[in-house]
N, C-alpha and C. Protein backbone atom coordinates (compact mmCIF):
# COMPACT_ATOMS: atom_id res chain seq x y z
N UNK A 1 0.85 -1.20 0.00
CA UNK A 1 0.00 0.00 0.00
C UNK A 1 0.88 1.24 0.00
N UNK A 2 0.53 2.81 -0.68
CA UNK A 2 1.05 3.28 -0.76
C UNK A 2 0.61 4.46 0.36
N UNK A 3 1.92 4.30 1.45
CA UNK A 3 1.98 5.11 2.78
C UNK A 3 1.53 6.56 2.82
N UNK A 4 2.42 6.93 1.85
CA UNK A 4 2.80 8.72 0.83
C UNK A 4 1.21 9.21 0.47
N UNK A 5 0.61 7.95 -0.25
CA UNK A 5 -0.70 8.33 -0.77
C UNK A 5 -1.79 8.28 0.10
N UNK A 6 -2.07 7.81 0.81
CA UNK A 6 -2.79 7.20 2.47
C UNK A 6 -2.58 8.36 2.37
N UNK A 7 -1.25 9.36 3.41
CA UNK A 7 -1.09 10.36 4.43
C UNK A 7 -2.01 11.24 3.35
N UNK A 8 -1.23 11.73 2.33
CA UNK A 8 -1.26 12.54 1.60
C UNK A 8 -3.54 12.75 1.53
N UNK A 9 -3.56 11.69 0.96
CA UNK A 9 -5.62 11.25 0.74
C UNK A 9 -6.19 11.57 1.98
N UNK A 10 -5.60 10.75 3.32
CA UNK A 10 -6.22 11.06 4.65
C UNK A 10 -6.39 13.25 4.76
N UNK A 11 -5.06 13.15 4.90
CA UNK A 11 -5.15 14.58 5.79
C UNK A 11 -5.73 15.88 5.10
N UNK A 12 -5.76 15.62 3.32
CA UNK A 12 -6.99 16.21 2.57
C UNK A 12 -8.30 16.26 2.86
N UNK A 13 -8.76 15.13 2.94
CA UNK A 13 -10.28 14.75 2.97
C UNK A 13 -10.72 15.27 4.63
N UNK A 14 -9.73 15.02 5.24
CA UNK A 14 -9.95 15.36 6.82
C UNK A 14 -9.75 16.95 6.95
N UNK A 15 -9.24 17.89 5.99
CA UNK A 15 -9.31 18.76 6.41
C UNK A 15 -10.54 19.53 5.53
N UNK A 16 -11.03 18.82 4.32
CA UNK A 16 -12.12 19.57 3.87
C UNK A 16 -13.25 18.82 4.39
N UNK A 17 -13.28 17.89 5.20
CA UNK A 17 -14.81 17.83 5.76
C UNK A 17 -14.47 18.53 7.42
N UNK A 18 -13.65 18.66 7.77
CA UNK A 18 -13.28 19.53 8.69
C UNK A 18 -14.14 19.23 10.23
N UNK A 19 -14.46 18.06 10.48
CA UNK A 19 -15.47 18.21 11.36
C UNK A 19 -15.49 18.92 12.39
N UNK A 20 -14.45 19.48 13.06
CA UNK A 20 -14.37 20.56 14.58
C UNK A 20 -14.96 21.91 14.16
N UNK A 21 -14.60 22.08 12.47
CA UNK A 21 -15.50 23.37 12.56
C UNK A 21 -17.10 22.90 12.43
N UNK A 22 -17.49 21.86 12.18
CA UNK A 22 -19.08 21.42 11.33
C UNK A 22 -19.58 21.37 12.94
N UNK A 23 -18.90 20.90 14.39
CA UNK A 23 -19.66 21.16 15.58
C UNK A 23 -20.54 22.08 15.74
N UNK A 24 -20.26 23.25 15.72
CA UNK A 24 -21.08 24.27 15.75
C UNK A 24 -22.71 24.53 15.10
N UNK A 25 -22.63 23.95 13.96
CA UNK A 25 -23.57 23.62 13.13
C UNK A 25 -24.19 22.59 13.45
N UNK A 26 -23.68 21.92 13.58
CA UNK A 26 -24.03 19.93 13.87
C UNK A 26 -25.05 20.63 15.42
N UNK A 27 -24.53 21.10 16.34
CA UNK A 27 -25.14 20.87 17.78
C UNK A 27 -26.30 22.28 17.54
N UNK A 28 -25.93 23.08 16.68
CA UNK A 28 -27.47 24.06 16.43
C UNK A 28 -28.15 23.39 15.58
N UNK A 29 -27.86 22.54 14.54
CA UNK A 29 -29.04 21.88 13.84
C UNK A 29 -29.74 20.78 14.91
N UNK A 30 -29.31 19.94 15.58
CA UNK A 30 -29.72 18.94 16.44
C UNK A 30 -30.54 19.29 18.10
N UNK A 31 -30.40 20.90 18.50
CA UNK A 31 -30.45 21.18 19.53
C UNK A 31 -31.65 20.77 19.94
N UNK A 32 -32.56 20.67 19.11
CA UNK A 32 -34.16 19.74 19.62
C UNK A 32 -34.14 18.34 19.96
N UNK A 33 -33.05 17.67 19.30
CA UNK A 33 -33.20 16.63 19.67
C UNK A 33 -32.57 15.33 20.78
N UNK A 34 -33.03 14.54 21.11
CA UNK A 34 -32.97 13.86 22.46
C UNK A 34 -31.10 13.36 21.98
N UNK A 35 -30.74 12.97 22.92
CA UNK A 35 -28.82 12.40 22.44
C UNK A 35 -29.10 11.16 21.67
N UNK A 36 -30.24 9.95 21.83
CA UNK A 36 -30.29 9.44 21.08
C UNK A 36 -30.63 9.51 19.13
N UNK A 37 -31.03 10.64 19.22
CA UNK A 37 -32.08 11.20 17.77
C UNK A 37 -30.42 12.12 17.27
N UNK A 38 -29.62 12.47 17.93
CA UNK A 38 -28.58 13.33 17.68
C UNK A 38 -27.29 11.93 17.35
N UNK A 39 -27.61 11.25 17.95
CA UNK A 39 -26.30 10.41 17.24
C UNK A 39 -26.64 9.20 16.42
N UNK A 40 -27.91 9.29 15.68
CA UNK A 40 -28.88 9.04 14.95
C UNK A 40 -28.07 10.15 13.54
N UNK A 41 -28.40 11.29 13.91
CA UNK A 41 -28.27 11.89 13.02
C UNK A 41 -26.67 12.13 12.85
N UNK A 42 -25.79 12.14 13.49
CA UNK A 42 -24.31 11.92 13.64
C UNK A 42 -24.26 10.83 12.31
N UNK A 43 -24.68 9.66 12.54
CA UNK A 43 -24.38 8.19 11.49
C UNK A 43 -25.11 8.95 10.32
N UNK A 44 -26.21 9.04 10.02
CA UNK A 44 -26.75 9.57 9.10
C UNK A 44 -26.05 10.06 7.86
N UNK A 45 -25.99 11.58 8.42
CA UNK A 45 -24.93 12.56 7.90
C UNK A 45 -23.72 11.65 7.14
N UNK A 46 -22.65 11.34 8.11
CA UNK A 46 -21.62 10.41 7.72
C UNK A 46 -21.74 9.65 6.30
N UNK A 47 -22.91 8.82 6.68
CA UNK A 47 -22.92 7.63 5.65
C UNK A 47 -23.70 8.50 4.26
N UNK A 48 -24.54 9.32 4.59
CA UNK A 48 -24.91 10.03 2.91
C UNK A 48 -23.77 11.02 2.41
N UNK A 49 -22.46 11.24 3.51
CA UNK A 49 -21.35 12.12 2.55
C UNK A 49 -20.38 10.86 2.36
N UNK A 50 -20.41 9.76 3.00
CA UNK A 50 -19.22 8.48 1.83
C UNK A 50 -20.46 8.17 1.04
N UNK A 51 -21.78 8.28 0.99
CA UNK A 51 -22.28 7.74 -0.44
C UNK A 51 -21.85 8.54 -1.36
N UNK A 52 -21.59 9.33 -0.98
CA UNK A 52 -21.80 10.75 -2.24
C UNK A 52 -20.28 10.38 -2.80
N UNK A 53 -19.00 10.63 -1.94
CA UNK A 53 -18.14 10.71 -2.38
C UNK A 53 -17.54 9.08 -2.78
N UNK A 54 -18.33 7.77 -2.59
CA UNK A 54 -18.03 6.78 -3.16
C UNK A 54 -18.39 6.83 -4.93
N UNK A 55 -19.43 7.29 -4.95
CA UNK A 55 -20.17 7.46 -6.53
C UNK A 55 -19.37 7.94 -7.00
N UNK A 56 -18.95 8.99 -6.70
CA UNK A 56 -17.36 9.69 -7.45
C UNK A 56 -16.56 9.19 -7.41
N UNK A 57 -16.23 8.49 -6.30
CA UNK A 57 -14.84 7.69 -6.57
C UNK A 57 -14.55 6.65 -7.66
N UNK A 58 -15.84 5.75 -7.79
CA UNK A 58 -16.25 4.65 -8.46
C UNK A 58 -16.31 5.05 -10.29
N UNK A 59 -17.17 6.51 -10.41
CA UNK A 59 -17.67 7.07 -11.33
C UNK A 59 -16.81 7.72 -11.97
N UNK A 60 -15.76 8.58 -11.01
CA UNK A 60 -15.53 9.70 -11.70
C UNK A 60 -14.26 9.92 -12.60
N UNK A 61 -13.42 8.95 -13.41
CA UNK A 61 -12.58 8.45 -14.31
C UNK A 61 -13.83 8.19 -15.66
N UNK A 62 -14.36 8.36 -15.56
CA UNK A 62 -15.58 7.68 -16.52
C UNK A 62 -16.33 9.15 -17.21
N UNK A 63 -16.54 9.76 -15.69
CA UNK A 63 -17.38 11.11 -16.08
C UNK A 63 -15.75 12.41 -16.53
N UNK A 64 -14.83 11.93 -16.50
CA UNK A 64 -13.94 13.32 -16.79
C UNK A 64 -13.24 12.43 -18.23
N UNK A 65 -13.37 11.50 -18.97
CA UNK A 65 -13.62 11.02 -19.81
C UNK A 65 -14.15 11.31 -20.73
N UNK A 66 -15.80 11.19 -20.39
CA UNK A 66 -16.81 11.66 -20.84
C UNK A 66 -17.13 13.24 -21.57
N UNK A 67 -16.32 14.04 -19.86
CA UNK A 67 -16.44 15.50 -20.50
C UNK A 67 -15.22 15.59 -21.33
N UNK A 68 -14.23 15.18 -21.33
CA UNK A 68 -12.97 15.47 -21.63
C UNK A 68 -12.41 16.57 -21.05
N UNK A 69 -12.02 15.99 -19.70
CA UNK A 69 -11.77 16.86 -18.69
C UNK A 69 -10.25 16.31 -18.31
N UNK A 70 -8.88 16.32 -17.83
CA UNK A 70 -7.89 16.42 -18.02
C UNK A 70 -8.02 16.22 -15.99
N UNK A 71 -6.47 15.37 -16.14
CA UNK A 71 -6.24 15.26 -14.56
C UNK A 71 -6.33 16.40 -13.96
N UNK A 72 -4.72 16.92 -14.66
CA UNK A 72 -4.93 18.44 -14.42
C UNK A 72 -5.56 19.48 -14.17
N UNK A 73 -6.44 19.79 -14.82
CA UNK A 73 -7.73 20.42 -14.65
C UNK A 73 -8.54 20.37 -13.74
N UNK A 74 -8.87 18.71 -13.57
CA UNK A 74 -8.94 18.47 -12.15
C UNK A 74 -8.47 19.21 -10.90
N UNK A 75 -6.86 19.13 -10.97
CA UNK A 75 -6.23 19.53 -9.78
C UNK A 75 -6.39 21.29 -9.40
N UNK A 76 -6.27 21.30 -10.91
CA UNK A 76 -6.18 23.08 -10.48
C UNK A 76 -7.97 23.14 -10.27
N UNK A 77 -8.98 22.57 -10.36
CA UNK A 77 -10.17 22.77 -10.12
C UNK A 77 -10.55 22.80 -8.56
N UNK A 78 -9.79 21.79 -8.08
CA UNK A 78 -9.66 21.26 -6.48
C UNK A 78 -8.74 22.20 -6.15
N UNK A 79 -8.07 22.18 -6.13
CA UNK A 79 -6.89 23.18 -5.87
C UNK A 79 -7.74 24.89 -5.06
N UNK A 80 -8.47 25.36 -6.58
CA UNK A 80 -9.17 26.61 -6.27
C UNK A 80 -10.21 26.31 -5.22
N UNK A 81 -10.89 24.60 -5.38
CA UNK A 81 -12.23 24.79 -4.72
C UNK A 81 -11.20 24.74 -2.87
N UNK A 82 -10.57 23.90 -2.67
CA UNK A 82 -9.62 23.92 -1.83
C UNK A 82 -9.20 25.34 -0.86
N UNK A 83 -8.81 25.88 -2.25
CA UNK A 83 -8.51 27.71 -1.60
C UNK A 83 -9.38 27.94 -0.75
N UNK A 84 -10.93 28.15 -1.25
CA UNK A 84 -11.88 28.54 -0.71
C UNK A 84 -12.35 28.12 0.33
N UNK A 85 -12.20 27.03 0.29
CA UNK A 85 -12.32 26.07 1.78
C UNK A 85 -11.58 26.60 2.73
N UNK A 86 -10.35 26.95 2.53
CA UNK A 86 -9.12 27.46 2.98
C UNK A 86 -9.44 29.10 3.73
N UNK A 87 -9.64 30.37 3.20
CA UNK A 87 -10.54 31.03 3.26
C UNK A 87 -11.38 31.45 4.52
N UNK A 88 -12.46 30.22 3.88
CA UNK A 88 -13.77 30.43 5.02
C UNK A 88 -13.37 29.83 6.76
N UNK A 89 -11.99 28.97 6.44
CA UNK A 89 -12.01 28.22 7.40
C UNK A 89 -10.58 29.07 8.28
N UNK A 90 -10.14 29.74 7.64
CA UNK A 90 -9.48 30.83 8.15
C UNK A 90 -10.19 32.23 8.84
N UNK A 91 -11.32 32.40 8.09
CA UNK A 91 -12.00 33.43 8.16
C UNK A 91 -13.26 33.10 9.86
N UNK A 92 -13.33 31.95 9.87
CA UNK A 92 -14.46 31.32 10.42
C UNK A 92 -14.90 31.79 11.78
N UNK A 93 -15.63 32.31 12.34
CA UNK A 93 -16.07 32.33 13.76
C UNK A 93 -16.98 30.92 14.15
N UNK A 94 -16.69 30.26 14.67
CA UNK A 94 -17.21 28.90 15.15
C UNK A 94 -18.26 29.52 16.37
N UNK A 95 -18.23 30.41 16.61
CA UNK A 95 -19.63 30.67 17.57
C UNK A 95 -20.81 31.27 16.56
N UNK A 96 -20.86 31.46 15.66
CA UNK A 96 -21.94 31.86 14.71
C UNK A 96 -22.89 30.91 14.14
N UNK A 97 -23.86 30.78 13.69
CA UNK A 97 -24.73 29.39 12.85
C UNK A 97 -24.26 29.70 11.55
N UNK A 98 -24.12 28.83 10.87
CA UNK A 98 -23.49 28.72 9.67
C UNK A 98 -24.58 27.99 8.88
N UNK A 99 -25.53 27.50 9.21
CA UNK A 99 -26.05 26.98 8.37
C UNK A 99 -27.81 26.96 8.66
N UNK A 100 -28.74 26.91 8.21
CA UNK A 100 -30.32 27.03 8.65
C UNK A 100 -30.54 25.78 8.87
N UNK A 101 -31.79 25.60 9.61
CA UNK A 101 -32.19 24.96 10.48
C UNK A 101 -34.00 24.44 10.38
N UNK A 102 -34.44 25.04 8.86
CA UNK A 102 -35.64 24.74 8.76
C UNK A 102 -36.31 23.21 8.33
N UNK A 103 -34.66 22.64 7.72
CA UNK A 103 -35.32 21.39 7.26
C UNK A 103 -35.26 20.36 8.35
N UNK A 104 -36.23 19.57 8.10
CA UNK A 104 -36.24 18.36 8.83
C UNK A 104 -35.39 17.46 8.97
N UNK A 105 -34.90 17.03 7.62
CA UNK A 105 -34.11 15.50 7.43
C UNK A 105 -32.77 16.64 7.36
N UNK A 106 -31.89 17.16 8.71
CA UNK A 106 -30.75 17.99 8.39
C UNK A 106 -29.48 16.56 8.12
N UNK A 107 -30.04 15.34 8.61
CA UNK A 107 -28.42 14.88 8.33
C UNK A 107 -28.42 14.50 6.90
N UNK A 108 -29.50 14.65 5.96
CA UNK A 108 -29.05 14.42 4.44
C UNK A 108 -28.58 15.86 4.03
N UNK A 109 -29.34 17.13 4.21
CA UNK A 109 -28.96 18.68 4.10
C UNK A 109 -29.31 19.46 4.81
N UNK A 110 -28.20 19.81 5.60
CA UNK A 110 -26.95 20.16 4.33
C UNK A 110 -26.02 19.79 5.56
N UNK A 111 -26.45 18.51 6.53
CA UNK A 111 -24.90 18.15 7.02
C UNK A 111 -24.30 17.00 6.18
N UNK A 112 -25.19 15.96 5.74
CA UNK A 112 -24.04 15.23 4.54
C UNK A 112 -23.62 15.98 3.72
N UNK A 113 -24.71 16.53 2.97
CA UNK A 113 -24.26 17.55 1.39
C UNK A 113 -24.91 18.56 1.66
N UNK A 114 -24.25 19.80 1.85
CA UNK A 114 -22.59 19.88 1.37
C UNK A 114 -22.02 20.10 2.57
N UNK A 115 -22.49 20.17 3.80
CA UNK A 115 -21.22 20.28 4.38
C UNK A 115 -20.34 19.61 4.62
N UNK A 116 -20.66 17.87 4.62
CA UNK A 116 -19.19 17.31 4.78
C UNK A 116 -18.90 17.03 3.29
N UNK A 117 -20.08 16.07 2.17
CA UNK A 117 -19.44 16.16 1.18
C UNK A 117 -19.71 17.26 0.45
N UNK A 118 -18.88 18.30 0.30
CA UNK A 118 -19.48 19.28 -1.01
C UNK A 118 -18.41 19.06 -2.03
N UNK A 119 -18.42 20.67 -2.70
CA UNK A 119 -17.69 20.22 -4.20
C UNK A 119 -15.75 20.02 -3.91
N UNK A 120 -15.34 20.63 -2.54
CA UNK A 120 -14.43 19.72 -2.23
C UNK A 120 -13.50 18.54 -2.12
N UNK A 121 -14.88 17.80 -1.38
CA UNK A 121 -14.72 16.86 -0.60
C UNK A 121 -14.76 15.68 -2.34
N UNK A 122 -15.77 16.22 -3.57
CA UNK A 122 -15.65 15.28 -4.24
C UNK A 122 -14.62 15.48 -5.42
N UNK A 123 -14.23 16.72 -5.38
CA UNK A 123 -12.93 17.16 -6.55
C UNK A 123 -11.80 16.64 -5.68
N UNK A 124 -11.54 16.15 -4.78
CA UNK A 124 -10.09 15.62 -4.42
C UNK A 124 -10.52 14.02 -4.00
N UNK A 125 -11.33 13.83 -3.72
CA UNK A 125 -11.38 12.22 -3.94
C UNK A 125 -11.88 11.76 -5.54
N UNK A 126 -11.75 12.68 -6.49
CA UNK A 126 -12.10 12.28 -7.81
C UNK A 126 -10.45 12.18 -8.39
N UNK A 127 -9.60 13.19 -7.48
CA UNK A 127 -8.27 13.48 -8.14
C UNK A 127 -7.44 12.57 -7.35
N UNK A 128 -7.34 11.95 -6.15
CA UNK A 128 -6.72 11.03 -5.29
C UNK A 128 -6.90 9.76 -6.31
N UNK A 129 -8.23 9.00 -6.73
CA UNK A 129 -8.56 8.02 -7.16
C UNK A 129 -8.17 8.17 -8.64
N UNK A 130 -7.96 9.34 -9.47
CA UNK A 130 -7.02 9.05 -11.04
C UNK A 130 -5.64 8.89 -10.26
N UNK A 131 -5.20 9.52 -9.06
CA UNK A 131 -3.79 9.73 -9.32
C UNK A 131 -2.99 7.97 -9.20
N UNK A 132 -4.09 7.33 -8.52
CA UNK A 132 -4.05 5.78 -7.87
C UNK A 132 -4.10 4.81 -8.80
N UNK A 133 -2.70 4.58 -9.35
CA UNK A 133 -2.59 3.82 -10.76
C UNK A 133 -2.11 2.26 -10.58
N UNK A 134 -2.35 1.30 -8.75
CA UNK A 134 -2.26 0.24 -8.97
C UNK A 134 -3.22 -0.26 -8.01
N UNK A 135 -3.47 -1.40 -7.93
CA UNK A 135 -4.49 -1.82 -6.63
C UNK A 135 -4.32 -1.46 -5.11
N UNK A 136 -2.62 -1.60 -4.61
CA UNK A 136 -2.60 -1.02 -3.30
C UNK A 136 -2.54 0.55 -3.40
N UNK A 137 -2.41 1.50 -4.36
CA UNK A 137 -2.54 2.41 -4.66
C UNK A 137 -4.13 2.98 -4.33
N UNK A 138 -4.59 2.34 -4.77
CA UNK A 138 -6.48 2.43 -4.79
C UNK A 138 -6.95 2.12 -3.62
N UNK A 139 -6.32 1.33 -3.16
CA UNK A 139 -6.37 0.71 -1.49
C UNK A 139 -6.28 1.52 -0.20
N UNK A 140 -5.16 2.37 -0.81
CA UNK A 140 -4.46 3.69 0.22
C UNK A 140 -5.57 4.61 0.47
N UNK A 141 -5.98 4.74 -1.18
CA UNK A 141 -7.30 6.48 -0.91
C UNK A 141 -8.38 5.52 -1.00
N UNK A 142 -8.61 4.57 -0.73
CA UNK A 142 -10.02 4.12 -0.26
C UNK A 142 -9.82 3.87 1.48
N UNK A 143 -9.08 3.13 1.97
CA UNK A 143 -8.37 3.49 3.35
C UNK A 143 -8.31 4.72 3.88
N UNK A 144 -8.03 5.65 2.78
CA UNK A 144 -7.48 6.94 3.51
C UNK A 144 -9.40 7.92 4.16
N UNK A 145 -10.08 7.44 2.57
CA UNK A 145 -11.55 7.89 2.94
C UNK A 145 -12.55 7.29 4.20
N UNK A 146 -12.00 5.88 4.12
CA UNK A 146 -12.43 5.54 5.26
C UNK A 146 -12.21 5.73 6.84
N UNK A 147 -10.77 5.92 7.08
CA UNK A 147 -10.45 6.75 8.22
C UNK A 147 -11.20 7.97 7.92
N UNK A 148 -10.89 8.88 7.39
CA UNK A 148 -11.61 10.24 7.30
C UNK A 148 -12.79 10.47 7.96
N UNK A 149 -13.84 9.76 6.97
CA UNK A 149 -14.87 9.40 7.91
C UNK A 149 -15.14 8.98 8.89
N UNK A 150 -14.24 8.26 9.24
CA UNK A 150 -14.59 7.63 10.69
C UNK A 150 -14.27 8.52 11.82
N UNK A 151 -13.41 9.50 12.17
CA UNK A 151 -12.78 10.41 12.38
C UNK A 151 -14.44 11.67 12.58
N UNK A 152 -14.34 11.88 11.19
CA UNK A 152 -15.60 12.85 11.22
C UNK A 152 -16.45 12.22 12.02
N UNK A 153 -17.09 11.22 12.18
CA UNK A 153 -18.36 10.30 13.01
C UNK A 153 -17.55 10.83 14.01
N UNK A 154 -16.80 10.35 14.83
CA UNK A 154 -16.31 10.12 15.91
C UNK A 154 -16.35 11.56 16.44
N UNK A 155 -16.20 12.76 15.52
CA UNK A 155 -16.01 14.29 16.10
C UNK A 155 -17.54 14.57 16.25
N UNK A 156 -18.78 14.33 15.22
CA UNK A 156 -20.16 14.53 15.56
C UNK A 156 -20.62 13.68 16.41
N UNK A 157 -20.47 12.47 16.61
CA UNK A 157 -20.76 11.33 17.73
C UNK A 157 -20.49 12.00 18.85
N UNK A 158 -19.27 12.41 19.35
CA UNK A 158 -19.55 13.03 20.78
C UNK A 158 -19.06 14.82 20.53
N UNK A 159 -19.77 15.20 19.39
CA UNK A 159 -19.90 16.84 19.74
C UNK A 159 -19.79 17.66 20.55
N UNK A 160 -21.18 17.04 21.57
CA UNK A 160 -21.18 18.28 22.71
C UNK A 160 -19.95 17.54 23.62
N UNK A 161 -19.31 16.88 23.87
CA UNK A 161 -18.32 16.96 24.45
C UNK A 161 -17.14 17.84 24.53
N UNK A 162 -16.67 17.56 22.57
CA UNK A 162 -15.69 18.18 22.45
C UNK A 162 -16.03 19.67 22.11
N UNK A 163 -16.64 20.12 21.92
CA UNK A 163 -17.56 21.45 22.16
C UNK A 163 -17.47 21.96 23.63
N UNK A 164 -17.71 21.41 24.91
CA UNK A 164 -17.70 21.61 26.03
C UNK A 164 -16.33 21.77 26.57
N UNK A 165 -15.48 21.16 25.98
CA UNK A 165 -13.90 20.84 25.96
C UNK A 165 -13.13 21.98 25.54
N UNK A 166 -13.36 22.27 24.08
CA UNK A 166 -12.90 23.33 23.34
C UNK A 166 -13.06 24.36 23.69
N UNK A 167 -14.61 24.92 23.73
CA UNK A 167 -15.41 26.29 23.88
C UNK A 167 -14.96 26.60 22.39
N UNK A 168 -15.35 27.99 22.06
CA UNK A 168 -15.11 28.92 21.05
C UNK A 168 -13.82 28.80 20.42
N UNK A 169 -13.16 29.42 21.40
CA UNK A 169 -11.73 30.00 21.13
C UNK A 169 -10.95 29.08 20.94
N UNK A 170 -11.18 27.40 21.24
CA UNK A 170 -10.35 26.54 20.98
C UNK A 170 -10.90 25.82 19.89
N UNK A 171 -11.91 25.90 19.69
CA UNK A 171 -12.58 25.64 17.84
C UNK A 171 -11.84 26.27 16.90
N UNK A 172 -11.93 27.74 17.34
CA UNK A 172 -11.75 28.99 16.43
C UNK A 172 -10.22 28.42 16.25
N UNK A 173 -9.19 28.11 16.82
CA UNK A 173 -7.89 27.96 16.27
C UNK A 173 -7.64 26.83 15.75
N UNK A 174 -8.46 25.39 16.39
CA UNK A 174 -8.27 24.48 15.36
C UNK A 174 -8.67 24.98 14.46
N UNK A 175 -9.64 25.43 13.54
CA UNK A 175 -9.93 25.09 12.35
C UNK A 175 -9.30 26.53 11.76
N UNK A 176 -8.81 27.29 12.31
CA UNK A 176 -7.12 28.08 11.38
C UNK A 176 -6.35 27.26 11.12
N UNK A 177 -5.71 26.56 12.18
CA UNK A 177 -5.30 25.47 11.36
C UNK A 177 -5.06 24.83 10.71
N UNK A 178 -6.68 24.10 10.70
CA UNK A 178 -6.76 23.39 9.26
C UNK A 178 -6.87 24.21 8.33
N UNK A 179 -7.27 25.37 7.96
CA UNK A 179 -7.29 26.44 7.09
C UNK A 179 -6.52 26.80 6.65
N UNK A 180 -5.19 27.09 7.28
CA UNK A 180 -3.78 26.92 6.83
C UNK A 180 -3.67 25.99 6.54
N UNK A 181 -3.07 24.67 6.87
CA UNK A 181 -2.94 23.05 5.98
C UNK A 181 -3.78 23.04 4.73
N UNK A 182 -5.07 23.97 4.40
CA UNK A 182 -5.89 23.66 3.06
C UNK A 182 -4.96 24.32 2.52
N UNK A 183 -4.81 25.84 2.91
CA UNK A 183 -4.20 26.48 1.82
C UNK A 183 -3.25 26.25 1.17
N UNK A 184 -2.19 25.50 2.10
CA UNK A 184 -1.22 24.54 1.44
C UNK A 184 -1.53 23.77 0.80
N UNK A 185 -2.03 22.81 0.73
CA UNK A 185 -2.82 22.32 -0.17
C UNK A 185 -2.94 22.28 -1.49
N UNK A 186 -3.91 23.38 -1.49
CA UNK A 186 -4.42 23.93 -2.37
C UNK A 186 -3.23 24.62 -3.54
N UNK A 187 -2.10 25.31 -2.63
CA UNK A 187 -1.07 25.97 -3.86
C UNK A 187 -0.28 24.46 -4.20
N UNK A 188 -0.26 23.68 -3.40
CA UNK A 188 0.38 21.99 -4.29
C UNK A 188 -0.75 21.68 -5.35
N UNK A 189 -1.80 21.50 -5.16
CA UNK A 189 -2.41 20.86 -6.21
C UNK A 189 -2.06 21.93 -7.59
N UNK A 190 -1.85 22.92 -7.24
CA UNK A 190 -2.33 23.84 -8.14
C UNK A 190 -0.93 24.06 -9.17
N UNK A 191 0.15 24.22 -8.24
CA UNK A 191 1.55 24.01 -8.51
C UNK A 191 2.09 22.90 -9.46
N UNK A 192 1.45 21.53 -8.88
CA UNK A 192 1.68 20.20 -9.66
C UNK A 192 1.11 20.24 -11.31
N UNK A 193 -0.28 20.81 -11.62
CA UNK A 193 -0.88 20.88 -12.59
C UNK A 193 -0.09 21.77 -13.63
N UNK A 194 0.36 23.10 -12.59
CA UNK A 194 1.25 23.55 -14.03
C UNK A 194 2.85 23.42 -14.28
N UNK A 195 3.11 22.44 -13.11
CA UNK A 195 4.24 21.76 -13.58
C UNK A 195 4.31 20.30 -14.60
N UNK A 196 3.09 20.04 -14.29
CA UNK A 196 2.96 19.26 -15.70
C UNK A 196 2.51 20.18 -17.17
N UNK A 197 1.97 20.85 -17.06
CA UNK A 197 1.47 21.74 -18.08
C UNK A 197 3.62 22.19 -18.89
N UNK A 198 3.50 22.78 -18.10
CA UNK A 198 4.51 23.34 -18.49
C UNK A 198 5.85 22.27 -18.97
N UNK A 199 5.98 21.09 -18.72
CA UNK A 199 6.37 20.09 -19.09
C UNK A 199 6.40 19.49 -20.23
N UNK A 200 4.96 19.17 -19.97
CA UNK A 200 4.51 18.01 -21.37
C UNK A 200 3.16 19.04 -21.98
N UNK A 201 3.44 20.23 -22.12
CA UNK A 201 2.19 21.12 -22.63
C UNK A 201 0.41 20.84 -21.97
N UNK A 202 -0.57 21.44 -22.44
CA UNK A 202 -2.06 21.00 -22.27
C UNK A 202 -2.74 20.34 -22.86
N UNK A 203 -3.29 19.58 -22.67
CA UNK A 203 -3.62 18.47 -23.69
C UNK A 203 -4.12 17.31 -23.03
């Protein structure tokens, strides 16, 4: 299995579903409901953002094919969506609601989609899974998605804990943090694309 590609797949996916900042959201969307109905909706959430981002994984060599869409392109696509992630999660006050609260079924929306999987979460597991050119290769960023997630469960599973733990101000700097680590990120993916460009031309 490839170690490099694991780290590399894990600490992406973990920093754009970001779950320490999604607490905040997660425990104001759920605040009606009993701890059982809340870690109900904890699994929920989870399992409709790996459906989402399995379909892509499975699919999405097929659909950039289809469009005639280029690795590359890819990367610098993720790359930018990345930035932005980068950004908001720099920018973020974790004591604010970030997200509404009128729908019912919140762990399909918008805590599966989009907040853990959005266009992120599926432009770099679309670009992890071309870059994965042997079976333990494919193994690594399917491994790597699966920790991820599990990770995320484990941060909405006991929320109000680590919420009670953190407070504000210790949210607010993890997820600078990770906001910094995206932005890095983000100038590699973006870097790599036009070092191939510039290489072997566009095409």
């Amino acid at each position: 299995m490839s170690t490099a590609l694991f780290v590399q797949a894990f600490v992406t996916l973990l920093v754009i579903f970001d779950p320490l900042a999604a607490i905040p959201v997660f425990l104001t969307l759920t605040r009606a409901q009993t701890p059982a109905a809340r870690r109900r909706t904890a699994r929920i959430s989870v399992l409709v953002a790996a459906g989402i981002v399995a379909v892509f994984a499975v699919l999405g060599d097929r659909l950039l094919d289809a469009l005639g869409i280029s690795l590359q392109a890819l990367q610098v696509a993720g790359g930018a969506l990345l930035g932005l992630i980068a950004l908001d999660l720099l920018k973020a006050d974790c004591a604010r609601d970030r997200a509404r609260a009128e729908s019912g079924a919140v762990a399909f929306v918008p805590l599966g989609t989009p907040l853990l999987a959005g266009p992120g979460a599926i432009a770099a597991t679309m670009l992890y899974m071309e870059k994965a050119d042997s079976g333990p290769a494919t193994l690594a960023v399917v491994l790597a998605m699966v920790a991820a997630l599990a990770i995320t469960w484990l941060t909405l599973r006991f929320s109000s804990l680590i919420g009670r733990l953190l407070k504000d101000n210790g949210l607010n700097l993890v997820t600078r943090v990770m906001g910094l680590l995206a932005a890095a990120m983000a100038v590699q993916l973006v870097a790599g694309a036009l070092q191939h460009w510039v290489r072997w031309g566009v095409g």
